[in-house]
PDB file of N, CA and C in Angstrom:
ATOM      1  N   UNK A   1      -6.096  -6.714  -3.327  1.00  0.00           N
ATOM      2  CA  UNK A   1      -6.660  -6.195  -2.110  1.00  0.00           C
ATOM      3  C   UNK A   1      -7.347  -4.867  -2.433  1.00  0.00           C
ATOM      4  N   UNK A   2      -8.403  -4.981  -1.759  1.00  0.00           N
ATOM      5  CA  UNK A   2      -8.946  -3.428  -2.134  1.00  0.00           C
ATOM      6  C   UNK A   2      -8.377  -2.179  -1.270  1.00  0.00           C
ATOM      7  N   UNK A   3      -8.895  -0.902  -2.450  1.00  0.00           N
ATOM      8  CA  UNK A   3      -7.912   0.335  -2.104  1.00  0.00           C
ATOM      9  C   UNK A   3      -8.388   0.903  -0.639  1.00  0.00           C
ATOM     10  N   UNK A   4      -9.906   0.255  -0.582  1.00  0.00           N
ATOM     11  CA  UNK A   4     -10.229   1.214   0.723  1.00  0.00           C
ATOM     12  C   UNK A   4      -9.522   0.181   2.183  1.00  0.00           C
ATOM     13  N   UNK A   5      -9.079  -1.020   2.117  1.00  0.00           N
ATOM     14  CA  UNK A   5      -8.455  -1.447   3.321  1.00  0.00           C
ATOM     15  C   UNK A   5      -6.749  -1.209   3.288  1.00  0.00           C
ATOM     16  N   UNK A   6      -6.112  -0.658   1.938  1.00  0.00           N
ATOM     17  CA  UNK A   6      -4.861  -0.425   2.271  1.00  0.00           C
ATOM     18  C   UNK A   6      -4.572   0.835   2.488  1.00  0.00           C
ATOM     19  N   UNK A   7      -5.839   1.657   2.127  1.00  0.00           N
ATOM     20  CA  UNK A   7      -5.888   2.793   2.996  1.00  0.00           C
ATOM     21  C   UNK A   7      -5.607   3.153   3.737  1.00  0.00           C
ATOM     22  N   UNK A   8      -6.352   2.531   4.886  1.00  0.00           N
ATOM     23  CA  UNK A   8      -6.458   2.402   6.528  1.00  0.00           C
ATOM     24  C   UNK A   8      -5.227   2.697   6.730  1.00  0.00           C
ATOM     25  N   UNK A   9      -4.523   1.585   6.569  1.00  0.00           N
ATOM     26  CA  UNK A   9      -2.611   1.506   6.775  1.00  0.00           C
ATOM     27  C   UNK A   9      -2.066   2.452   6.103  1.00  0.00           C
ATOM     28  N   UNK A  10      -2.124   2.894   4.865  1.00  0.00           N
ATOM     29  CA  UNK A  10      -1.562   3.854   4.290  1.00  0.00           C
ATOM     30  C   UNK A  10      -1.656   5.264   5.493  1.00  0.00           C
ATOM     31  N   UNK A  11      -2.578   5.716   5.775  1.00  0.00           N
ATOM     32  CA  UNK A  11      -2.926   7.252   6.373  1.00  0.00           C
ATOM     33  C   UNK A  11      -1.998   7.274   7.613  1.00  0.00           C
ATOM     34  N   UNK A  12      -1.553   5.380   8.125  1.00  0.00           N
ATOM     35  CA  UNK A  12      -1.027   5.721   9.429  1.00  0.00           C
ATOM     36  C   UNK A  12       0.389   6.329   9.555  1.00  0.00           C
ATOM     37  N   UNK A  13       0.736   5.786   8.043  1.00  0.00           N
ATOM     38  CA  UNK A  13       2.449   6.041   7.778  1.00  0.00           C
ATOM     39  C   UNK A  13       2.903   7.594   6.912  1.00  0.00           C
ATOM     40  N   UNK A  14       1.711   8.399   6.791  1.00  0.00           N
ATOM     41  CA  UNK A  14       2.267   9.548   6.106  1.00  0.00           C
ATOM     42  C   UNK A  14       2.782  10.895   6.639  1.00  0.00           C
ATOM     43  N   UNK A  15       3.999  11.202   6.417  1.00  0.00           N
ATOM     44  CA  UNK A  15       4.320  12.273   7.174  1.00  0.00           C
ATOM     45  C   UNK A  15       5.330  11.582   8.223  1.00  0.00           C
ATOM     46  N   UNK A  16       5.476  10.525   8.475  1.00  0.00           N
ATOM     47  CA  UNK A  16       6.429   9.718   9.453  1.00  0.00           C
ATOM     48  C   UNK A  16       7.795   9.752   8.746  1.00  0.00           C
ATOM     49  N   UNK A  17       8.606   9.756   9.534  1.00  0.00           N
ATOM     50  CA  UNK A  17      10.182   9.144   8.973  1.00  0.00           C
ATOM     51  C   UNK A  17      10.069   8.064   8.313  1.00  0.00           C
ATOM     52  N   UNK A  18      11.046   7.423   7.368  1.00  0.00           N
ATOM     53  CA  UNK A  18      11.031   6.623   6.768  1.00  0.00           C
ATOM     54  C   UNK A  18      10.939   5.088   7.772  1.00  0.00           C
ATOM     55  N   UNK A  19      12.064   5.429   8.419  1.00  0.00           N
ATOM     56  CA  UNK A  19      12.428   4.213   9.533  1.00  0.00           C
ATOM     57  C   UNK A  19      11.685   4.074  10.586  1.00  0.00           C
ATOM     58  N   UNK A  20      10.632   5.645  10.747  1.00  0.00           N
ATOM     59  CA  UNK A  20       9.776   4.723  11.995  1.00  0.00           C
ATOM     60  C   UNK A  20       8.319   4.350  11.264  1.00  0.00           C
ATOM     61  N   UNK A  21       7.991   4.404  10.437  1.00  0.00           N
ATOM     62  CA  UNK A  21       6.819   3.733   9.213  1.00  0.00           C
ATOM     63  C   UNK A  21       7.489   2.729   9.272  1.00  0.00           C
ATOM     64  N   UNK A  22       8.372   2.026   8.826  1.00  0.00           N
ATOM     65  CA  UNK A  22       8.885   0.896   8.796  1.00  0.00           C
ATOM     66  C   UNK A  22       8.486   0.232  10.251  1.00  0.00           C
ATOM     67  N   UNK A  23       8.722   0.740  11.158  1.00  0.00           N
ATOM     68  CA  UNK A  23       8.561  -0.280  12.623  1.00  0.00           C
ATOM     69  C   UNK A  23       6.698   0.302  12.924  1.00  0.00           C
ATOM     70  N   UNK A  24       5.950   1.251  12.274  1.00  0.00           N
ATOM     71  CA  UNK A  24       4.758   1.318  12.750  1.00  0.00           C
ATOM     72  C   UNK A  24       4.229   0.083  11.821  1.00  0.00           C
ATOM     73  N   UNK A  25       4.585  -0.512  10.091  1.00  0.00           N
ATOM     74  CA  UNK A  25       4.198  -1.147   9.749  1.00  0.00           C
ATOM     75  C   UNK A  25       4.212  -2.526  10.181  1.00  0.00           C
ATOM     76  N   UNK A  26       5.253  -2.664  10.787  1.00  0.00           N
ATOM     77  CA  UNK A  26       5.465  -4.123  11.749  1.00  0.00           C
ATOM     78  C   UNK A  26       4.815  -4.486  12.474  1.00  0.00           C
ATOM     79  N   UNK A  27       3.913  -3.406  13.165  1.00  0.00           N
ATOM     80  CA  UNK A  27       3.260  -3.745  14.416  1.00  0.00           C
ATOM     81  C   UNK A  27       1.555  -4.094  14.344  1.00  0.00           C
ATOM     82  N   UNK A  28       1.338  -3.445  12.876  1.00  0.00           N
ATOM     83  CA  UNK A  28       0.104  -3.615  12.315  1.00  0.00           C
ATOM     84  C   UNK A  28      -0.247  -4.734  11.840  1.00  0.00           C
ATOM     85  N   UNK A  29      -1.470  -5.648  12.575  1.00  0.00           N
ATOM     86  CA  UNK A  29      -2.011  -7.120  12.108  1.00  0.00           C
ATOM     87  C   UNK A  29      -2.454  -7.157  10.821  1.00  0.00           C
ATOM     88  N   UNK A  30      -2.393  -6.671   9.695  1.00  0.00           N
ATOM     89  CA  UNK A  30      -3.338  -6.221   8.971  1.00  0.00           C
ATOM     90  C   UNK A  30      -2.579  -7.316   7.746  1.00  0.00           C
ATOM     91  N   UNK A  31      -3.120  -7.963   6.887  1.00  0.00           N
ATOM     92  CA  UNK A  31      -2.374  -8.326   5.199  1.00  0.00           C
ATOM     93  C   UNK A  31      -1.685  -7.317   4.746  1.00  0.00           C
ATOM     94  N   UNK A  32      -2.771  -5.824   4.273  1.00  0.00           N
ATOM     95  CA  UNK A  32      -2.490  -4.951   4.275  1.00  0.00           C
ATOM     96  C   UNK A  32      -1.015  -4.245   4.154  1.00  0.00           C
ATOM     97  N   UNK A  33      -0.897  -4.388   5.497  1.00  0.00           N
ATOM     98  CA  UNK A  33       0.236  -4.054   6.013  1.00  0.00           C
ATOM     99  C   UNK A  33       1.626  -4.162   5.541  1.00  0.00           C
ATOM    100  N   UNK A  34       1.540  -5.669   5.119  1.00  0.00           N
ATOM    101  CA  UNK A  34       2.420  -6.526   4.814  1.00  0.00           C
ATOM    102  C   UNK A  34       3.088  -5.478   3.092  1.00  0.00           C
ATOM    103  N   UNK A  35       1.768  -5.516   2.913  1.00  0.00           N
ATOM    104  CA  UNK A  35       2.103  -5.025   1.345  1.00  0.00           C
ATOM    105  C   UNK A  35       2.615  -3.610   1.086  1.00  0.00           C
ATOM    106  N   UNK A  36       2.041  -2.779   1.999  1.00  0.00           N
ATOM    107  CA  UNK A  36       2.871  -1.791   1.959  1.00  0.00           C
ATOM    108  C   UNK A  36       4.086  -1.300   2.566  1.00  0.00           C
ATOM    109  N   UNK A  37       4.765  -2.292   3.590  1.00  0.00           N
ATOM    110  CA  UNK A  37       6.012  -2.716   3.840  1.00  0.00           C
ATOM    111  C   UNK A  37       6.820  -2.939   2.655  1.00  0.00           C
ATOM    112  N   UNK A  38       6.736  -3.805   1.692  1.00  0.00           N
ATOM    113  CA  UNK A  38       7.450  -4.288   0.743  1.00  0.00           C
ATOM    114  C   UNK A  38       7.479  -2.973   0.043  1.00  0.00           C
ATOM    115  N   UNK A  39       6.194  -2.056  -0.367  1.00  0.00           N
ATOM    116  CA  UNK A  39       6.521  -1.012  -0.861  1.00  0.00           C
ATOM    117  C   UNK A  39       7.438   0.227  -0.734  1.00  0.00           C
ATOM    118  N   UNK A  40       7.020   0.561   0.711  1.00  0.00           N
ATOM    119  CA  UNK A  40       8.013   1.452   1.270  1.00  0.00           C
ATOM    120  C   UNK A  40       9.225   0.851   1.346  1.00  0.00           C
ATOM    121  N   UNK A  41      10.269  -0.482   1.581  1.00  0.00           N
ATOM    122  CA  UNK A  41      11.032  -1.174   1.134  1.00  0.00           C
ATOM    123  C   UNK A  41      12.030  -0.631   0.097  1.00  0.00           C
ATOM    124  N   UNK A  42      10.897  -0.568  -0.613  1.00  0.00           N
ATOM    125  CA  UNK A  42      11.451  -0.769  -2.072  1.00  0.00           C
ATOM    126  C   UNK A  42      11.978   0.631  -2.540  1.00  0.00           C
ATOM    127  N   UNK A  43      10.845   1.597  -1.995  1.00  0.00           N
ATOM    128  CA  UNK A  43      11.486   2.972  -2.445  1.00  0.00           C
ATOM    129  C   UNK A  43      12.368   3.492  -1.391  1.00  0.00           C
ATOM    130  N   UNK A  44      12.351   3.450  -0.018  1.00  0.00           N
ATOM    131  CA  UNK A  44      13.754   3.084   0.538  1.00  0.00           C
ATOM    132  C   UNK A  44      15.262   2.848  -0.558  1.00  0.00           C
ATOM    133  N   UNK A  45      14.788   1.685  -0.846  1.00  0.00           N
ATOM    134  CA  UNK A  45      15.671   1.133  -1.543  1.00  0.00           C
ATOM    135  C   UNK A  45      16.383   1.658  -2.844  1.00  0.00           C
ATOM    136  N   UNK A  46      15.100   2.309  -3.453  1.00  0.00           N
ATOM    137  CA  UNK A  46      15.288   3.190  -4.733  1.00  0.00           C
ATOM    138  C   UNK A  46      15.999   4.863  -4.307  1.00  0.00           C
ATOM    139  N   UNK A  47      15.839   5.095  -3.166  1.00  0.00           N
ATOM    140  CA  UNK A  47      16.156   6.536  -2.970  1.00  0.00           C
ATOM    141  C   UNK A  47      17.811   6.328  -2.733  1.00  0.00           C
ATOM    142  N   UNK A  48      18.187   5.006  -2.138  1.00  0.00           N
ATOM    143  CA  UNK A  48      19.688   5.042  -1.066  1.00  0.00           C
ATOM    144  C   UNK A  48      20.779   4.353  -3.148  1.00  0.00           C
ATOM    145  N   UNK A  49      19.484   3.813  -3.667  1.00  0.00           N
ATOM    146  CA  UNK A  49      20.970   3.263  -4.842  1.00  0.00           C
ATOM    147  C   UNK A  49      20.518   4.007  -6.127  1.00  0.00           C
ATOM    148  N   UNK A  50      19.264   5.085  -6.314  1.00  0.00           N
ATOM    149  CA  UNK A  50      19.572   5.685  -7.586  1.00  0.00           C
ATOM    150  C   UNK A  50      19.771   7.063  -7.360  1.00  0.00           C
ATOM    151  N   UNK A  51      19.278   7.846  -5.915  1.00  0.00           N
ATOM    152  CA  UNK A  51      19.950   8.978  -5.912  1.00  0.00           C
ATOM    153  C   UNK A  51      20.709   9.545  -4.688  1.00  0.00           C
ATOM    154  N   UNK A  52      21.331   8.424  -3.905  1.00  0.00           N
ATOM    155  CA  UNK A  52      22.284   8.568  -2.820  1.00  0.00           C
ATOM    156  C   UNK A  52      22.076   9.040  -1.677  1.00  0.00           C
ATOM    157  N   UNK A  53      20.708   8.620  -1.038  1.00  0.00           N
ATOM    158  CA  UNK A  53      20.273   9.268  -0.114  1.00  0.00           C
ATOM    159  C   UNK A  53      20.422   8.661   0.889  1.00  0.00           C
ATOM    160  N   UNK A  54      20.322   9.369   2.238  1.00  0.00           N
ATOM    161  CA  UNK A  54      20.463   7.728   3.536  1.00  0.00           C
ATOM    162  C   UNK A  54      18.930   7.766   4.015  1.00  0.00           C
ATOM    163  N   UNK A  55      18.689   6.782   4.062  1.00  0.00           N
ATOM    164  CA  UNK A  55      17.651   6.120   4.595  1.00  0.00           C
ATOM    165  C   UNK A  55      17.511   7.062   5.755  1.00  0.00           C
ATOM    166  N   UNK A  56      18.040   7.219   6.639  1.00  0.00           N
ATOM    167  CA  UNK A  56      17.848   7.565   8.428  1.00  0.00           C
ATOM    168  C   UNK A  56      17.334   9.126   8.127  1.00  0.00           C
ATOM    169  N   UNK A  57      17.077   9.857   6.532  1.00  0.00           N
ATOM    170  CA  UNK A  57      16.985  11.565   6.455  1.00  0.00           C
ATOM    171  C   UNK A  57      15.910  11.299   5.496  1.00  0.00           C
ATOM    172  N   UNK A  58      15.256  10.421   5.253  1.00  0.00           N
ATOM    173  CA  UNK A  58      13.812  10.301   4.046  1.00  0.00           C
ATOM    174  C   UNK A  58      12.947  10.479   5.124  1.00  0.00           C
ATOM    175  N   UNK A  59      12.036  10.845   4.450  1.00  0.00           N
ATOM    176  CA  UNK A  59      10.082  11.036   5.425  1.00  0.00           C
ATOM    177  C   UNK A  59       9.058  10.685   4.163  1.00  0.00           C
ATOM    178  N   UNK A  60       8.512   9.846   4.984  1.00  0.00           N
ATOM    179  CA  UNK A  60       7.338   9.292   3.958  1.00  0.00           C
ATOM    180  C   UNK A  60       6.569  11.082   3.714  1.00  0.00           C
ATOM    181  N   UNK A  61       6.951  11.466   1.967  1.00  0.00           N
ATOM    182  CA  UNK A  61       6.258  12.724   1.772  1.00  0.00           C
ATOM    183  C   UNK A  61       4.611  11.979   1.283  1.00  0.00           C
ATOM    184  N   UNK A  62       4.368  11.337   0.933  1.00  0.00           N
ATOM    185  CA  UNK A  62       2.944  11.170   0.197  1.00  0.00           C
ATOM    186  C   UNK A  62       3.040   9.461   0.180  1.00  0.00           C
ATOM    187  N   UNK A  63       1.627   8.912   0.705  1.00  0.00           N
ATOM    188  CA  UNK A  63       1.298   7.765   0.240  1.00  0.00           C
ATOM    189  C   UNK A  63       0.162   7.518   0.020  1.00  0.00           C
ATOM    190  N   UNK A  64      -0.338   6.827  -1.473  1.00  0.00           N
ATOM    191  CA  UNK A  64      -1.752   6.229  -1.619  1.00  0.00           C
ATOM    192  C   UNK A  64      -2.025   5.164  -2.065  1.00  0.00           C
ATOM    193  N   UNK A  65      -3.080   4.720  -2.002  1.00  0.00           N
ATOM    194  CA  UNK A  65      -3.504   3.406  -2.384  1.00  0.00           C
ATOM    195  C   UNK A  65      -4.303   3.518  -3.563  1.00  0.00           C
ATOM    196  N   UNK A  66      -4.248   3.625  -4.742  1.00  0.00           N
ATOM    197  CA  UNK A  66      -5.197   3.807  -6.376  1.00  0.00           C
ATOM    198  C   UNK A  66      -6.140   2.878  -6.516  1.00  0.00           C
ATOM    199  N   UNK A  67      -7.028   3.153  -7.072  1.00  0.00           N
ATOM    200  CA  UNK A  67      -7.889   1.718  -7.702  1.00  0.00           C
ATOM    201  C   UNK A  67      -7.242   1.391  -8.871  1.00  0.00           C
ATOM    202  N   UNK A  68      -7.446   0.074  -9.140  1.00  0.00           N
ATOM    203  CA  UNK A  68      -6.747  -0.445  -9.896  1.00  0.00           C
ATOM    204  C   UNK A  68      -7.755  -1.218 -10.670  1.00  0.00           C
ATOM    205  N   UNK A  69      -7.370  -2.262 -11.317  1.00  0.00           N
ATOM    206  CA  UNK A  69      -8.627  -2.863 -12.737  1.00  0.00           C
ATOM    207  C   UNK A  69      -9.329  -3.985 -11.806  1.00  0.00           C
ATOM    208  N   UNK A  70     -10.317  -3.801 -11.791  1.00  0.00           N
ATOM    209  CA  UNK A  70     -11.195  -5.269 -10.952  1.00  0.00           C
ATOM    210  C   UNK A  70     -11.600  -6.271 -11.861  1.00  0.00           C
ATOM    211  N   UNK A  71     -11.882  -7.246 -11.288  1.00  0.00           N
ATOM    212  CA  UNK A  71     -12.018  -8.675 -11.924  1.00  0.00           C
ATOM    213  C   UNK A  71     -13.189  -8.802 -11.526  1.00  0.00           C
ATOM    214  N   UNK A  72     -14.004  -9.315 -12.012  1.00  0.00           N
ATOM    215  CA  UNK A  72     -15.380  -9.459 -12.467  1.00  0.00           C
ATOM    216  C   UNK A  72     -15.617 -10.614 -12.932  1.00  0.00           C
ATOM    217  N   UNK A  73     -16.614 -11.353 -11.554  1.00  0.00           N
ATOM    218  CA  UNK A  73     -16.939 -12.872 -11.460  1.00  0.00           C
ATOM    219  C   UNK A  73     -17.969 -13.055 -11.121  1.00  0.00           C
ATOM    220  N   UNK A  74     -18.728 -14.225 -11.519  1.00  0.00           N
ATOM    221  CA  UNK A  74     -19.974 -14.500 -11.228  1.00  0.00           C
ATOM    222  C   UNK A  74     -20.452 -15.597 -10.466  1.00  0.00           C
ATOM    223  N   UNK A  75     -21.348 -15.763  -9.673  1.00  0.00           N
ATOM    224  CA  UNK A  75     -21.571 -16.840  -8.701  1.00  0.00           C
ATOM    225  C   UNK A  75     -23.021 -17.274  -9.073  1.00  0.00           C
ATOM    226  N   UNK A  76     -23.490 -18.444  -9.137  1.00  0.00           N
ATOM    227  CA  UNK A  76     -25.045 -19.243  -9.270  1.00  0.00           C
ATOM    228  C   UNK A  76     -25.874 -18.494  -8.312  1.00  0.00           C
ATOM    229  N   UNK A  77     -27.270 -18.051  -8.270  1.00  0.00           N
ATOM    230  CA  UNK A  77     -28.149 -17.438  -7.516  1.00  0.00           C
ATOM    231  C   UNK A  77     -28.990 -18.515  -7.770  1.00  0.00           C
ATOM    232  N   UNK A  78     -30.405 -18.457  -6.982  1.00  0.00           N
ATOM    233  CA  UNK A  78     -31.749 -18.902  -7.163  1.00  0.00           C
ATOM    234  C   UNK A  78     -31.994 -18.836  -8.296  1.00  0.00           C
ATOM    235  N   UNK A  79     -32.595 -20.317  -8.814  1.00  0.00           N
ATOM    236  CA  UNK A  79     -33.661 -19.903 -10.374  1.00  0.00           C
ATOM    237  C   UNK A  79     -32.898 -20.192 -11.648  1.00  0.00           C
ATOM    238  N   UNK A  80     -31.376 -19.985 -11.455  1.00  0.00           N
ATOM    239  CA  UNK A  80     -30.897 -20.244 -12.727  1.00  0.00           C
ATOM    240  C   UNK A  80     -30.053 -18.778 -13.150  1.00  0.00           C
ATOM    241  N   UNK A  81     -30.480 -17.535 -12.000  1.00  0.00           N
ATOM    242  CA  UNK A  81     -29.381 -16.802 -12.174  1.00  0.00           C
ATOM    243  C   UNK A  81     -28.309 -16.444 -11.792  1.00  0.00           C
ATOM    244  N   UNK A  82     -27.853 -15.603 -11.835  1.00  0.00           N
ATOM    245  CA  UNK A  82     -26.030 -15.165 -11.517  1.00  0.00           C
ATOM    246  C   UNK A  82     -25.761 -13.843 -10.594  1.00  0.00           C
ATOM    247  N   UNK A  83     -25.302 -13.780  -9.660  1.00  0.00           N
ATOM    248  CA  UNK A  83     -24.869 -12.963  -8.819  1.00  0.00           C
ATOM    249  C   UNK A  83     -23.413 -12.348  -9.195  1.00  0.00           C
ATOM    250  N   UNK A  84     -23.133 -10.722  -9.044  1.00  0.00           N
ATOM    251  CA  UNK A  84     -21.861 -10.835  -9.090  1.00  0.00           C
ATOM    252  C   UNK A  84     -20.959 -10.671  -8.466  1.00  0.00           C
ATOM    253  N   UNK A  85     -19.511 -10.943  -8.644  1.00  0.00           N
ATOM    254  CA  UNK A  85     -18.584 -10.444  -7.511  1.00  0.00           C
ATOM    255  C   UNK A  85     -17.364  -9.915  -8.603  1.00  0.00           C
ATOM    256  N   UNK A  86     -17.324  -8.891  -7.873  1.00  0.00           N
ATOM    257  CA  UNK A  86     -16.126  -7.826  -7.573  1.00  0.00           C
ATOM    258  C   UNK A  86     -15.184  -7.927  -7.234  1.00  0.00           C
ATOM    259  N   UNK A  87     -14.029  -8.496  -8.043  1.00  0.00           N
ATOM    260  CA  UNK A  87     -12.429  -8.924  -6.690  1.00  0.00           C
ATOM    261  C   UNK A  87     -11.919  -7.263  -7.360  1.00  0.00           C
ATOM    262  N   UNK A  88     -11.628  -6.454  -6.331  1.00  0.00           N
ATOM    263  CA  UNK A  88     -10.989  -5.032  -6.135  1.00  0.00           C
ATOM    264  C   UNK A  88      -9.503  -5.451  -6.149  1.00  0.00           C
ATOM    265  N   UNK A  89      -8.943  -4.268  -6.999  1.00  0.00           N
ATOM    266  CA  UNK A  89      -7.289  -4.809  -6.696  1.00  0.00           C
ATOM    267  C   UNK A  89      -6.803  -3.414  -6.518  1.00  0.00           C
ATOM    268  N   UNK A  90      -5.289  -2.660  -6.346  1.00  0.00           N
ATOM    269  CA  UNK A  90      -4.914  -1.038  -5.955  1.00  0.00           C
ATOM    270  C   UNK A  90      -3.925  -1.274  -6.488  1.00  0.00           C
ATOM    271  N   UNK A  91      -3.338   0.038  -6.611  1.00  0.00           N
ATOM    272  CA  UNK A  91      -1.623   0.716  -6.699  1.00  0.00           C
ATOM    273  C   UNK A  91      -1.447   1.476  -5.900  1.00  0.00           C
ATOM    274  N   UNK A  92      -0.416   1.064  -5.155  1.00  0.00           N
ATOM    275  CA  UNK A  92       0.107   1.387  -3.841  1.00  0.00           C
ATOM    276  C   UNK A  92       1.390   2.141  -4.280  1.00  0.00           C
ATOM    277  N   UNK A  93       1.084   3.705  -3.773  1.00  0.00           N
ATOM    278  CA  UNK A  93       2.331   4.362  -4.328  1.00  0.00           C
ATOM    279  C   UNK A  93       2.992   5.569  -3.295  1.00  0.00           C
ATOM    280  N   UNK A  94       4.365   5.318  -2.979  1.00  0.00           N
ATOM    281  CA  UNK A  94       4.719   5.881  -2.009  1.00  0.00           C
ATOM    282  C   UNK A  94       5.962   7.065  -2.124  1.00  0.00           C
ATOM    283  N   UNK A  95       6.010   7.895  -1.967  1.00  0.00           N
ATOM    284  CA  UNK A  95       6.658   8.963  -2.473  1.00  0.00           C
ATOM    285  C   UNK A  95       7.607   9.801  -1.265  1.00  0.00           C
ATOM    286  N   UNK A  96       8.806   9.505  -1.389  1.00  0.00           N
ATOM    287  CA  UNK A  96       9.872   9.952  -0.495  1.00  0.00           C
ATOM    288  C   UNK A  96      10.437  11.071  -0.203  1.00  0.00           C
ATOM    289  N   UNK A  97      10.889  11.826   0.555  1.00  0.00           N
ATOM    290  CA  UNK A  97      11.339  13.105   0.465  1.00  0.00           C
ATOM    291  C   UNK A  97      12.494  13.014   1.369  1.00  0.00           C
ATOM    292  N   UNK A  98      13.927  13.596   1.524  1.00  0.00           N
ATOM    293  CA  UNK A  98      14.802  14.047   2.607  1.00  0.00           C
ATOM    294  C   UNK A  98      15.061  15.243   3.309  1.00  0.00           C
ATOM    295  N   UNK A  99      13.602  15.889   2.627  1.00  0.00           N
ATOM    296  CA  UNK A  99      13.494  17.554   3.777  1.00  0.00           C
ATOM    297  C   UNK A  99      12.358  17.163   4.635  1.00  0.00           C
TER     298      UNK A  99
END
């Protein structure tokens, strides 16, 4: 997915509590969305079993979406030539805090 549509979603959840990003990401129609759910998830997850934190005292401190390596494909044009396409991919990285 490209970095500039997980963006969008990213900007809505920064600076929020952990747990209400979690229910703003729910409500968002987006693919998007979906993916940075699993992310925040996960570091949730990483904060409560590698350094003992509770979930209900984290705040999303920083989140972004990186560019990442694109794939580079080509499609038939008029004439015998080639058009190209761009599949965009990101790193979605979300960074926790309990102050």
């Amino acid at each position: 997915m490209s970095p500039q549509k997980v963006r969008e979603v990213v900007r809505q959840i920064q600076g929020l509590p952990a747990l209400k990003a979690k229910h703003v990401l729910a409500v968002i129609p987006r693919k998007s969305a979906r993916a940075v759910a699993k992310t925040l998830d996960s570091a949730i997850a990483n904060a409560e079993n590698n350094n003992g934190l509770k979930a209900e005292n984290l705040i999303v401190k920083e989140a972004l979406a990186l560019t990442a390596s694109r794939l580079k494909r080509f499609t038939p044009k008029a004439r015998g030539s080639a058009g190209p396409i761009i599949k965009r991919n990101s790193h979605i990285k979300i960074i926790l805090s309990d102050q």
